[in-house]
Protein backbone atom coordinates (compact mmCIF):
# COMPACT_ATOMS: atom_id res chain seq x y z
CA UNK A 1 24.09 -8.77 -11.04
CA UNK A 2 22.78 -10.39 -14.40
CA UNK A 3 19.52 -9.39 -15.68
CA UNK A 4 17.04 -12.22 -16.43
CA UNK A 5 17.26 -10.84 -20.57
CA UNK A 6 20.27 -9.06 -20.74
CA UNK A 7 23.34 -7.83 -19.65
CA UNK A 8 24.46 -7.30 -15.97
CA UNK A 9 22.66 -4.28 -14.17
CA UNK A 10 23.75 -1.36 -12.10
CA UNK A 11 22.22 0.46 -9.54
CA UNK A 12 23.76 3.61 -10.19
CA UNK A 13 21.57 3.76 -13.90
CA UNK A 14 18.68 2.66 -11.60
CA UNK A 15 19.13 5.82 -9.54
CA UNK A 16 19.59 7.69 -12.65
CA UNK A 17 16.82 6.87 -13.81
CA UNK A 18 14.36 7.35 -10.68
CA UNK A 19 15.83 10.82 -9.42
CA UNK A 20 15.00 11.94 -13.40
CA UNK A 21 12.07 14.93 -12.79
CA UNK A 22 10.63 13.38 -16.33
CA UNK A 23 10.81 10.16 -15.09
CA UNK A 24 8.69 11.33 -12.27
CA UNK A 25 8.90 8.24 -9.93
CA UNK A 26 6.54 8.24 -6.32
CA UNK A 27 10.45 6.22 -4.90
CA UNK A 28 12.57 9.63 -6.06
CA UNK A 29 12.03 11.20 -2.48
CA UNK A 30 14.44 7.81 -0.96
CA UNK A 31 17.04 9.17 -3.17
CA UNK A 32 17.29 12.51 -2.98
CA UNK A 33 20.12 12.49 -0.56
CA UNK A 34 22.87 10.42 -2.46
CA UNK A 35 25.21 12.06 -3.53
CA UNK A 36 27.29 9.08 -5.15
CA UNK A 37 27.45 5.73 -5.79
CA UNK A 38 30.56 3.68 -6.58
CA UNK A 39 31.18 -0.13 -7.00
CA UNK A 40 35.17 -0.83 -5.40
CA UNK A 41 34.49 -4.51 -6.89
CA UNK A 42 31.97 -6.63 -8.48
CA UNK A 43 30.37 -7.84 -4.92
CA UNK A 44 30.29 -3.99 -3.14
CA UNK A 45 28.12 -0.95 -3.72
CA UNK A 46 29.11 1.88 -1.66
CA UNK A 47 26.38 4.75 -1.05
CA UNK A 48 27.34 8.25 -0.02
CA UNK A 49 24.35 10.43 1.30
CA UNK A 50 24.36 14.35 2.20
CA UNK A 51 22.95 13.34 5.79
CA UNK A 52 21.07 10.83 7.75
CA UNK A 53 18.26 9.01 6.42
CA UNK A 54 17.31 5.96 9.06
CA UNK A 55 14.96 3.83 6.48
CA UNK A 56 16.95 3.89 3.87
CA UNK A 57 18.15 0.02 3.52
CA UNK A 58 14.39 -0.86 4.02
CA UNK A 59 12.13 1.84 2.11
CA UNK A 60 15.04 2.07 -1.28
CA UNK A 61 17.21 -1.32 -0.73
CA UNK A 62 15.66 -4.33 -0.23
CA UNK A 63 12.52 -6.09 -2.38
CA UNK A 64 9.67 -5.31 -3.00
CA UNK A 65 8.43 -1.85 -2.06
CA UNK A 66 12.48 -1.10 -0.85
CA UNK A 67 12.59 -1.13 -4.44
CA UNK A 68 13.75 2.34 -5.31
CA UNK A 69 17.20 0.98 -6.05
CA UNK A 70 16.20 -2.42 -7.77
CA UNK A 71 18.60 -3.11 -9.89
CA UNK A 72 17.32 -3.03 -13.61
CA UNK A 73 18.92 -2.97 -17.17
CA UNK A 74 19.62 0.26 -18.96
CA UNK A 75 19.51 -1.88 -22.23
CA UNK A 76 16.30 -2.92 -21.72
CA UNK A 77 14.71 0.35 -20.91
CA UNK A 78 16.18 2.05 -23.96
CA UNK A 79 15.10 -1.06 -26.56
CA UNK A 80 11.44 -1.07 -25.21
CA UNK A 81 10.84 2.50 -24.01
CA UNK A 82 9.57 3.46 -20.31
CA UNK A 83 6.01 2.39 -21.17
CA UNK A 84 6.76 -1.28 -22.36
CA UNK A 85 9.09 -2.08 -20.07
CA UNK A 86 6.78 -1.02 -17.41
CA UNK A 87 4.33 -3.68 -18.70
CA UNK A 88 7.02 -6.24 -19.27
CA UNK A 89 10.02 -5.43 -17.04
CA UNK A 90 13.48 -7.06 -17.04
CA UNK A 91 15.18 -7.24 -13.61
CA UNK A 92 17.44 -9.48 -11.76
CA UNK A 93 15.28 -11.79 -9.07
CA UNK A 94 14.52 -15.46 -9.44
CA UNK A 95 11.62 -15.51 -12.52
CA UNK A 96 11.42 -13.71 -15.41
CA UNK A 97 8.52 -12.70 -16.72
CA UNK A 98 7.55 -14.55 -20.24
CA UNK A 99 6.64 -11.55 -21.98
CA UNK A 100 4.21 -12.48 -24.73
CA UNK A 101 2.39 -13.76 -21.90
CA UNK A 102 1.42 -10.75 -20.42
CA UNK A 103 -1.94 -9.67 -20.80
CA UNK A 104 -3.50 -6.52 -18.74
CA UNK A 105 -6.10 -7.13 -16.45
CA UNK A 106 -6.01 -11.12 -16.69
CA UNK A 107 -2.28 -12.12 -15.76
CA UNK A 108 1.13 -13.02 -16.65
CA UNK A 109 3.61 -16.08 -16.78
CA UNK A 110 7.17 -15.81 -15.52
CA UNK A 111 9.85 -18.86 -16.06
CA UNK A 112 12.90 -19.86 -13.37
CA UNK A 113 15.95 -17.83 -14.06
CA UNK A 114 19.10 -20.01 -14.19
CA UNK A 115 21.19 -17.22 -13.80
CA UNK A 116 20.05 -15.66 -10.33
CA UNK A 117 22.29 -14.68 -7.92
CA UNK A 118 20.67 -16.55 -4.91
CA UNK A 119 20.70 -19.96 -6.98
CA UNK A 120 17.36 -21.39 -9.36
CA UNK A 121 14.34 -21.30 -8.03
CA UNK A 122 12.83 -24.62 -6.91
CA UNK A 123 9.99 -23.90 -9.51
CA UNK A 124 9.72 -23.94 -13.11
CA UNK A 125 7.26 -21.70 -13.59
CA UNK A 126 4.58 -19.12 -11.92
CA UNK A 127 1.17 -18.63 -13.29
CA UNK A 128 0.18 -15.40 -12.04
CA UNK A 129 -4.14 -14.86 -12.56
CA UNK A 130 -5.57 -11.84 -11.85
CA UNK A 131 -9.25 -12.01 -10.53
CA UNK A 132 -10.79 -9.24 -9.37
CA UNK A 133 -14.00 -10.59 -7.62
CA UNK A 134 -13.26 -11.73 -4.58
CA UNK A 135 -16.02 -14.74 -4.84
CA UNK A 136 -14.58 -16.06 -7.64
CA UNK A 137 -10.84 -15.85 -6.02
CA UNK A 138 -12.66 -18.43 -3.36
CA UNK A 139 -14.10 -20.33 -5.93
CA UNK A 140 -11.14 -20.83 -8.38
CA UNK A 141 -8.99 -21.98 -5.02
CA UNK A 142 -11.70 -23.76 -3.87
CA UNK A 143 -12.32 -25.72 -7.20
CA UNK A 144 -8.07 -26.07 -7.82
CA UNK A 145 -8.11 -24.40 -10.52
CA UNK A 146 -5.33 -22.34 -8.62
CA UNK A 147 -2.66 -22.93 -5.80
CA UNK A 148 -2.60 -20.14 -3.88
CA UNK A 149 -4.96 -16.82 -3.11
CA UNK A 150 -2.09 -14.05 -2.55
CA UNK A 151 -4.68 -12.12 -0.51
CA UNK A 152 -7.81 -14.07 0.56
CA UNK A 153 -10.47 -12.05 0.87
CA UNK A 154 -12.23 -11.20 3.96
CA UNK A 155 -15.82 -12.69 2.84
CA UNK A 156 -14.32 -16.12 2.67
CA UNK A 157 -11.55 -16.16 5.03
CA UNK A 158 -13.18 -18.34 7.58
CA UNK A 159 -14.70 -20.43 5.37
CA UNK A 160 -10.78 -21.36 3.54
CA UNK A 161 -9.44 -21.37 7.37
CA UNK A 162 -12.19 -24.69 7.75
CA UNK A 163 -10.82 -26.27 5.00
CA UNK A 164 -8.16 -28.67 5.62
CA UNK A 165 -7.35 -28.81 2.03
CA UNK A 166 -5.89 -25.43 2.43
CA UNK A 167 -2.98 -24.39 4.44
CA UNK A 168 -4.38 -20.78 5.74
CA UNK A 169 -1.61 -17.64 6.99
CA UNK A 170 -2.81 -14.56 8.66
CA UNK A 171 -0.36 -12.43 9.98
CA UNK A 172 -0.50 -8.45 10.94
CA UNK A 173 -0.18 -6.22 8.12
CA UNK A 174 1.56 -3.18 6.82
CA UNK A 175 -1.26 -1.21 6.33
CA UNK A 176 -3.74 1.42 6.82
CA UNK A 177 -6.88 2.70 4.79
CA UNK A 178 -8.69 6.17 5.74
CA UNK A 179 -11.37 7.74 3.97
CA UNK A 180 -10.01 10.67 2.64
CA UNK A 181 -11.56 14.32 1.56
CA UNK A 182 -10.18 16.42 -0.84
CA UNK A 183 -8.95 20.11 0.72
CA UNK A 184 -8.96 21.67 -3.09
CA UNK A 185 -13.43 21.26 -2.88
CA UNK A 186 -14.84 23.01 -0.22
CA UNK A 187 -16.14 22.16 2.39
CA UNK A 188 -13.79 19.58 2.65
CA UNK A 189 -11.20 22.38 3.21
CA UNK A 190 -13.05 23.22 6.53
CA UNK A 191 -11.36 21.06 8.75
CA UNK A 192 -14.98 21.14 11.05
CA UNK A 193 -16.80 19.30 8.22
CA UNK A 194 -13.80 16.82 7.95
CA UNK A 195 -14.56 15.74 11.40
CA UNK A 196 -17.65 16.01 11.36
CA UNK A 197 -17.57 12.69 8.85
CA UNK A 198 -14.51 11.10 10.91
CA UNK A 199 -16.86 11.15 14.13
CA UNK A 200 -19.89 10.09 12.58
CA UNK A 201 -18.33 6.69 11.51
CA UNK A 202 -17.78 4.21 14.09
CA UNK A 203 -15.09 1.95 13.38
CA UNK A 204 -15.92 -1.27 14.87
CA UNK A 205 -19.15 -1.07 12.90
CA UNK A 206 -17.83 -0.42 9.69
CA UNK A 207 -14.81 -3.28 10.08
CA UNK A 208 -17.82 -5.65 10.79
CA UNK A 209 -20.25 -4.66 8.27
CA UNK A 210 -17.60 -4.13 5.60
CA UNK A 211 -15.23 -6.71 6.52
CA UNK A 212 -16.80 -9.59 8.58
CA UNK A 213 -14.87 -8.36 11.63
CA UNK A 214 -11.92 -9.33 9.91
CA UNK A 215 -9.97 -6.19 10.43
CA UNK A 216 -9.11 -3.97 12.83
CA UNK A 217 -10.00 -0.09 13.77
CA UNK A 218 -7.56 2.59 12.94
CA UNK A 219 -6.95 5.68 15.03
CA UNK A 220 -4.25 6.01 12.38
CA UNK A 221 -1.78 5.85 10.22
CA UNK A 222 1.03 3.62 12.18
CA UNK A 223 -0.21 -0.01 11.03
CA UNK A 224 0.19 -3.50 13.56
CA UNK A 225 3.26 -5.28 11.64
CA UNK A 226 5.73 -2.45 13.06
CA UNK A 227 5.25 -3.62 16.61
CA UNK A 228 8.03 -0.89 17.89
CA UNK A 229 5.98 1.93 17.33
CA UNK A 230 2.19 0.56 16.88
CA UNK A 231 -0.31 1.31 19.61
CA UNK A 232 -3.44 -0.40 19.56
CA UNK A 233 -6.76 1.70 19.67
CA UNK A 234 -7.34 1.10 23.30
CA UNK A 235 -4.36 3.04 24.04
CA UNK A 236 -4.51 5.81 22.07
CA UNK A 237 -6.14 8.96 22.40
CA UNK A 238 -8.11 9.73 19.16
CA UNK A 239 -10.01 12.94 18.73
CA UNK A 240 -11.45 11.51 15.47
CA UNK A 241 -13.61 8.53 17.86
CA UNK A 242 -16.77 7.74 16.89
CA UNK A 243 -19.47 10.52 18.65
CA UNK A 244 -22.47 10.96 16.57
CA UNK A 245 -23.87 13.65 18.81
CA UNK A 246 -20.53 15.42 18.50
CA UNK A 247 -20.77 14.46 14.51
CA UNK A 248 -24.18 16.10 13.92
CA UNK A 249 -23.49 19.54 16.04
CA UNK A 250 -20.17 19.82 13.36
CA UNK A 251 -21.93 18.80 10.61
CA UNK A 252 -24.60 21.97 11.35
CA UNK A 253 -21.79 24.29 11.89
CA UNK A 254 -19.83 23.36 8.92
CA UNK A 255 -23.29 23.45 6.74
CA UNK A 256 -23.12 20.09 5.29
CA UNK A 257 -26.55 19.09 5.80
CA UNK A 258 -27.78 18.04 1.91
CA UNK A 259 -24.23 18.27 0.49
CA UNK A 260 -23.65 15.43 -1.74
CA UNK A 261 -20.22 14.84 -1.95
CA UNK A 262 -18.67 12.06 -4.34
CA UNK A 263 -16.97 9.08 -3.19
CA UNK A 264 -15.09 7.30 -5.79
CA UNK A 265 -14.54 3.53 -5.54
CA UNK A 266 -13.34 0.58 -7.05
CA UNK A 267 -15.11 -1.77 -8.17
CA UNK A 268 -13.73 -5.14 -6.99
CA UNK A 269 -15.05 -4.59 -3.34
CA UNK A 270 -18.37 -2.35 -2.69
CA UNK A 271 -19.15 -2.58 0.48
CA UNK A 272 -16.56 -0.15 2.33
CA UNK A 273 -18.32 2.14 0.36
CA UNK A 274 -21.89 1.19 0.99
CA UNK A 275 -21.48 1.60 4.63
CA UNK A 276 -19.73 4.72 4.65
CA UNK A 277 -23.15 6.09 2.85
CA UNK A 278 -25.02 4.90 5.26
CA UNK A 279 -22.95 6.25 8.54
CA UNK A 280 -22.65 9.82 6.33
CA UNK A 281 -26.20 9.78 6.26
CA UNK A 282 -26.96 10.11 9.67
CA UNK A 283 -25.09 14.29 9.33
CA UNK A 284 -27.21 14.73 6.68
CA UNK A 285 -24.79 14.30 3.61
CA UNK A 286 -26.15 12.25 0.46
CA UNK A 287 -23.04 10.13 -0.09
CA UNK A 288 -22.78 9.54 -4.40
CA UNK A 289 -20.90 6.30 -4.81
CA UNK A 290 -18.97 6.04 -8.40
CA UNK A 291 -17.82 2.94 -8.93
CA UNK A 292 -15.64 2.22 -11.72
CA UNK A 293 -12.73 -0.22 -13.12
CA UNK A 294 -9.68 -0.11 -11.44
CA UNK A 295 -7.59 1.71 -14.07
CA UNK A 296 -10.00 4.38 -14.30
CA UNK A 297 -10.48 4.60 -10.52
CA UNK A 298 -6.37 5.20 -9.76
CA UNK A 299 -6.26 7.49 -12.77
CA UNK A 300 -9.09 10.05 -11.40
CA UNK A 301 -7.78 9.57 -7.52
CA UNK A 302 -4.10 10.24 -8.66
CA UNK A 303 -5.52 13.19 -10.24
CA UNK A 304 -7.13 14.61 -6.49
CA UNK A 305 -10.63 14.33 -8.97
CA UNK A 306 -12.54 13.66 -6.19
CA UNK A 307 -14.55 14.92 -3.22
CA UNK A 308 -14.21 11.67 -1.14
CA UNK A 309 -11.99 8.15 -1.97
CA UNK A 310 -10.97 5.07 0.69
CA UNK A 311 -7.15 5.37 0.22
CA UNK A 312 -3.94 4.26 2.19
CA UNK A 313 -0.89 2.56 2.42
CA UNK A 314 0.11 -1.53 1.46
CA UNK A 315 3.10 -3.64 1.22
CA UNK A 316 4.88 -1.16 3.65
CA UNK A 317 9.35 -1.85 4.27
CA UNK A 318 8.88 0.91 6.79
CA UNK A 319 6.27 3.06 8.77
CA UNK A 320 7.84 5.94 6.62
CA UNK A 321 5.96 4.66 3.43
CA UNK A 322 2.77 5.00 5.02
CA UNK A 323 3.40 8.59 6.73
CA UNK A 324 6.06 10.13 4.36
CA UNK A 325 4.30 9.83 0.79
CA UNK A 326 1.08 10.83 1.95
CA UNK A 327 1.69 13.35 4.72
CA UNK A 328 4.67 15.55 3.80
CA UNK A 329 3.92 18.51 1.77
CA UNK A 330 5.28 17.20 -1.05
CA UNK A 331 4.56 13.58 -1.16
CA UNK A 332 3.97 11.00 -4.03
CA UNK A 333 0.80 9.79 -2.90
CA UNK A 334 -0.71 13.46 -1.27
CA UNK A 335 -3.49 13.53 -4.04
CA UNK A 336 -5.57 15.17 -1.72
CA UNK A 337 -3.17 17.95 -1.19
CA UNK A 338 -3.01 18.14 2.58
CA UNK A 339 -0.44 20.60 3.20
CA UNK A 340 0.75 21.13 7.13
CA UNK A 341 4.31 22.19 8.22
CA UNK A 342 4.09 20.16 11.37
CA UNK A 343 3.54 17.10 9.91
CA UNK A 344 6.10 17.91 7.34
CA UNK A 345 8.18 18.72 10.26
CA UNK A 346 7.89 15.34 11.65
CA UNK A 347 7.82 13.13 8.62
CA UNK A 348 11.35 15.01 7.78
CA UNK A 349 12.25 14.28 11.55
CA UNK A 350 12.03 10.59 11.62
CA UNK A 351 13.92 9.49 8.88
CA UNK A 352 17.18 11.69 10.20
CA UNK A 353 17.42 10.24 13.44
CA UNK A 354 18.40 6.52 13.49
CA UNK A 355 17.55 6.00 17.00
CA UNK A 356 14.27 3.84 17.03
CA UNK A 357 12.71 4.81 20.42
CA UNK A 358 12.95 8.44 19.28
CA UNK A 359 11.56 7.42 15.78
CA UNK A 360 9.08 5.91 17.60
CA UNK A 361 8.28 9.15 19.39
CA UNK A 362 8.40 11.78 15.96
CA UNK A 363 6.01 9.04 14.36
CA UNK A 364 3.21 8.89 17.24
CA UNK A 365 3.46 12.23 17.84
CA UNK A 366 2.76 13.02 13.73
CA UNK A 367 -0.14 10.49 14.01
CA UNK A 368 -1.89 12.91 16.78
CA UNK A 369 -1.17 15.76 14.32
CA UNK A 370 -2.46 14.10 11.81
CA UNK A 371 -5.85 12.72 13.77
CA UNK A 372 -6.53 16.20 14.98
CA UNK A 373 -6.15 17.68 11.69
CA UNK A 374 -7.96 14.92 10.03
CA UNK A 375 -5.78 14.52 7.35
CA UNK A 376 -7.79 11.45 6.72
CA UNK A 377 -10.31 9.83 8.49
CA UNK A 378 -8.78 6.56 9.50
CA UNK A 379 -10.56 3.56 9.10
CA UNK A 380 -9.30 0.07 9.85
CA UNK A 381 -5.85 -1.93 9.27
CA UNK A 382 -6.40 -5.57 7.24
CA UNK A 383 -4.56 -8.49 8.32
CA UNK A 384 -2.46 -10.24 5.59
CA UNK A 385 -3.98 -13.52 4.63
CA UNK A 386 -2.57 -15.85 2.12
CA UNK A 387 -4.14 -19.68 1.31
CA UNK A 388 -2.59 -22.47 -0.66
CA UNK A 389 -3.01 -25.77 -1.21
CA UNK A 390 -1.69 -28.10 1.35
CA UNK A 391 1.20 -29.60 -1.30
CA UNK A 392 2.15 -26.42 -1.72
CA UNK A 393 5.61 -26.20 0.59
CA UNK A 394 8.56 -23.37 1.26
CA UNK A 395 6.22 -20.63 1.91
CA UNK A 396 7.90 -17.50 3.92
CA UNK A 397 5.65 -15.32 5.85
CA UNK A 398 6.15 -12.10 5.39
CA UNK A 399 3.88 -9.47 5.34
CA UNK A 400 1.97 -8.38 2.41
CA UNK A 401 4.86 -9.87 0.44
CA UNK A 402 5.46 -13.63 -1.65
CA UNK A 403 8.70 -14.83 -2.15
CA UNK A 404 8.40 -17.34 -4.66
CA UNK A 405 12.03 -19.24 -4.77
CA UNK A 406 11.97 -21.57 -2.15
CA UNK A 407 8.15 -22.52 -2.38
CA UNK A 408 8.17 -26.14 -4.19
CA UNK A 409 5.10 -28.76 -4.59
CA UNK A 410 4.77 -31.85 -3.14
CA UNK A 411 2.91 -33.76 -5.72
């Protein structure tokens, strides 16, 4: 493949690169079972792995957050350093990012590039605006000052959905979002006062005071857009289900009443937040909301600095991204340092089997470990929702994810 500034890439520097312990990548964990890669000619990549591994093609070869393989150039990460080319990266898709144009926190620019392997994009160019109120994301659509909201926020989904100016796609998502409690502070290592807060918070209520409705309840961590193995709420059983009688008689054993734990938050949406307070309140805890920028806020919850954070999985290839990284001992995105050997057990499980229905099986059987351990107290899936203007034409649905090369306008 040809990089979009420089010569052809390889995959084999790529995994290089990402198995590197200084590199210290969250994707290393996809490729910790190859044990070679060769190219027999320019068109075939062969893979040899040390056993099975049933995700693989999804969760380390294909785009976007398959992308532990991506293809990148080993010229271009020596010449501007890890750091820089992390800001302005050169890789082989359809744009290429224009990179004097990149400014953090407000947006970038990226240009067609002639030379991609799937033919030029129908586009010229891609404005890419980052706006982190979710008002003014309505607003700046509404007013055409952009073409398309990647994710349209919940508060004015409904009201873009009316508008026949807009062409409006909702489609199940990839996702889940739990409230989660960090095992290194007591008492959140008492797994009594951890449900204790799961059962005092009842879901429905908190999708439609947080979200307008416009989500839907978690029991846990397997998400609606991976329909083989999903199981809506009504047909699980969840030991974390709302019971605030239950909630209060934990909360008194575990001692919680007058704890004030801290929740940290973001601050481009406060309401999750707000109403978590308010359902806390009702055990006796005294929620403390910090809300801070969003660099700041990823930088403490990476860390594990915190008693209590809303965190969870997005832009899933695979239910494995959303169980292995944050459930296995030693996953990428554990910050909370939940540490069981059955779920471990089970998160190893499914990815060596490459039967589905028994995939299927390891996963729902980890989310009941999971639920009754209260690894996190799950919360709600979101829907993905994308808007665009109506001349705005080509646009794939897929979930959580824009591919950008065959959208053209028709103006």
């Amino acid at each position: 493949m040809t990089a979009t500034r420089s010569p052809p890439t390889t995959s084999s520097y790529t995994h290089e690169r990402t198995i590197n312990p200084d590199f210290a990548s969250p994707h290393a964990n996809k490729l910790r079972l190859i044990t070679d890669i060769t190219a027999p000619d320019e068109r075939t990549l062969k893979i040899t792995q040390s056993a099975p591994y049933a995700p693989f093609l999804a969760t380390a070869c294909s785009r976007g957050p398959g992308r532990a393989l991506t293809p990148i150039s080993r010229r271009a990460v020596e010449e501007l350093g890890d750091q820089q080319f992390g800001l302005t990266p050169v890789g082989c898709g359809p744009f290429m990012l224009v990179p004097e144009s990149m400014s953090v926190g407000s947006g970038f620019e990226m240009v067609a590039f002639e030379g991609w392997y799937g033919g030029r994009p129908l586009l010229d160019k891609v404005v890419v605006q980052l706006i982190p109120e979710p008002s003014s994301r309505i607003s700046a659509l509404e007013a055409g000052d952009v073409d398309m909201l990647d994710i349209v926020p919940s508060i004015g989904a409904e009201q873009i959905k009316a508008n026949d100016q807009f062409t409006y796609v909702e489609a199940p998502g990839t996702n889940w979002t739990g409230l989660t409690m960090s095992y290194a502070r007591p008492p959140w290592d008492n797994p009594v006062a951890r449900m204790a807060v799961s059962k005092a918070i009842d879901r429905q209520d908190f999708v439609d005071r947080a979200f307008l409705g416009l989500a839907t309840p978690a029991v846990g961590p397997l998400a609606p857009a991976f329909a083989w193995v999903y199981r809506p709420p009504e047909e699980v059983e969840n030991p974390q289900a709302f019971n605030l009688d239950e909630a209060k008689a934990l909360a008194q054993q575990a001692g919680l009443n007058g704890v004030k734990p801290i929740l940290i938050s973001s601050s481009d949406n406060p309401r999750p937040a707000e109403v978590i307070r308010g359902a806390l309140a009702e055990i006796g805890l005294d929620v403390q909301i910090e809300q801070m920028q969003t660099n700041a806020y990823v930088e403490r919850r990476t860390a594990g600095d915190y008693d209590m954070t809303l965190l969870g999985s997005v832009v899933d290839a695979d239910p494995d991204d959303g169980t292995w990284n944050y459930f296995h001992r030693e996953g990428p995105s554990n910050s909370s340092k939940y540490d069981s050997a059955e779920a471990t057990r089970l998160v190893d499980a499914q990815r060596q089997t490459g039967d589905q229905a028994e995939r299927a099986r390891l996963l729902q059987e980890l989310q009941t470990v999971v639920e009754q351990e209260v690894a996190y107290a799950f919360l709600f899936h979101e829907p993905d929702r994308a808007a665009f203007s109506t001349d705005v034409q080509g646009f794939l649905p897929i979930p959580e994810q824009r591919y950008l090369e065959k959208i053209w306008l028709d103006r």
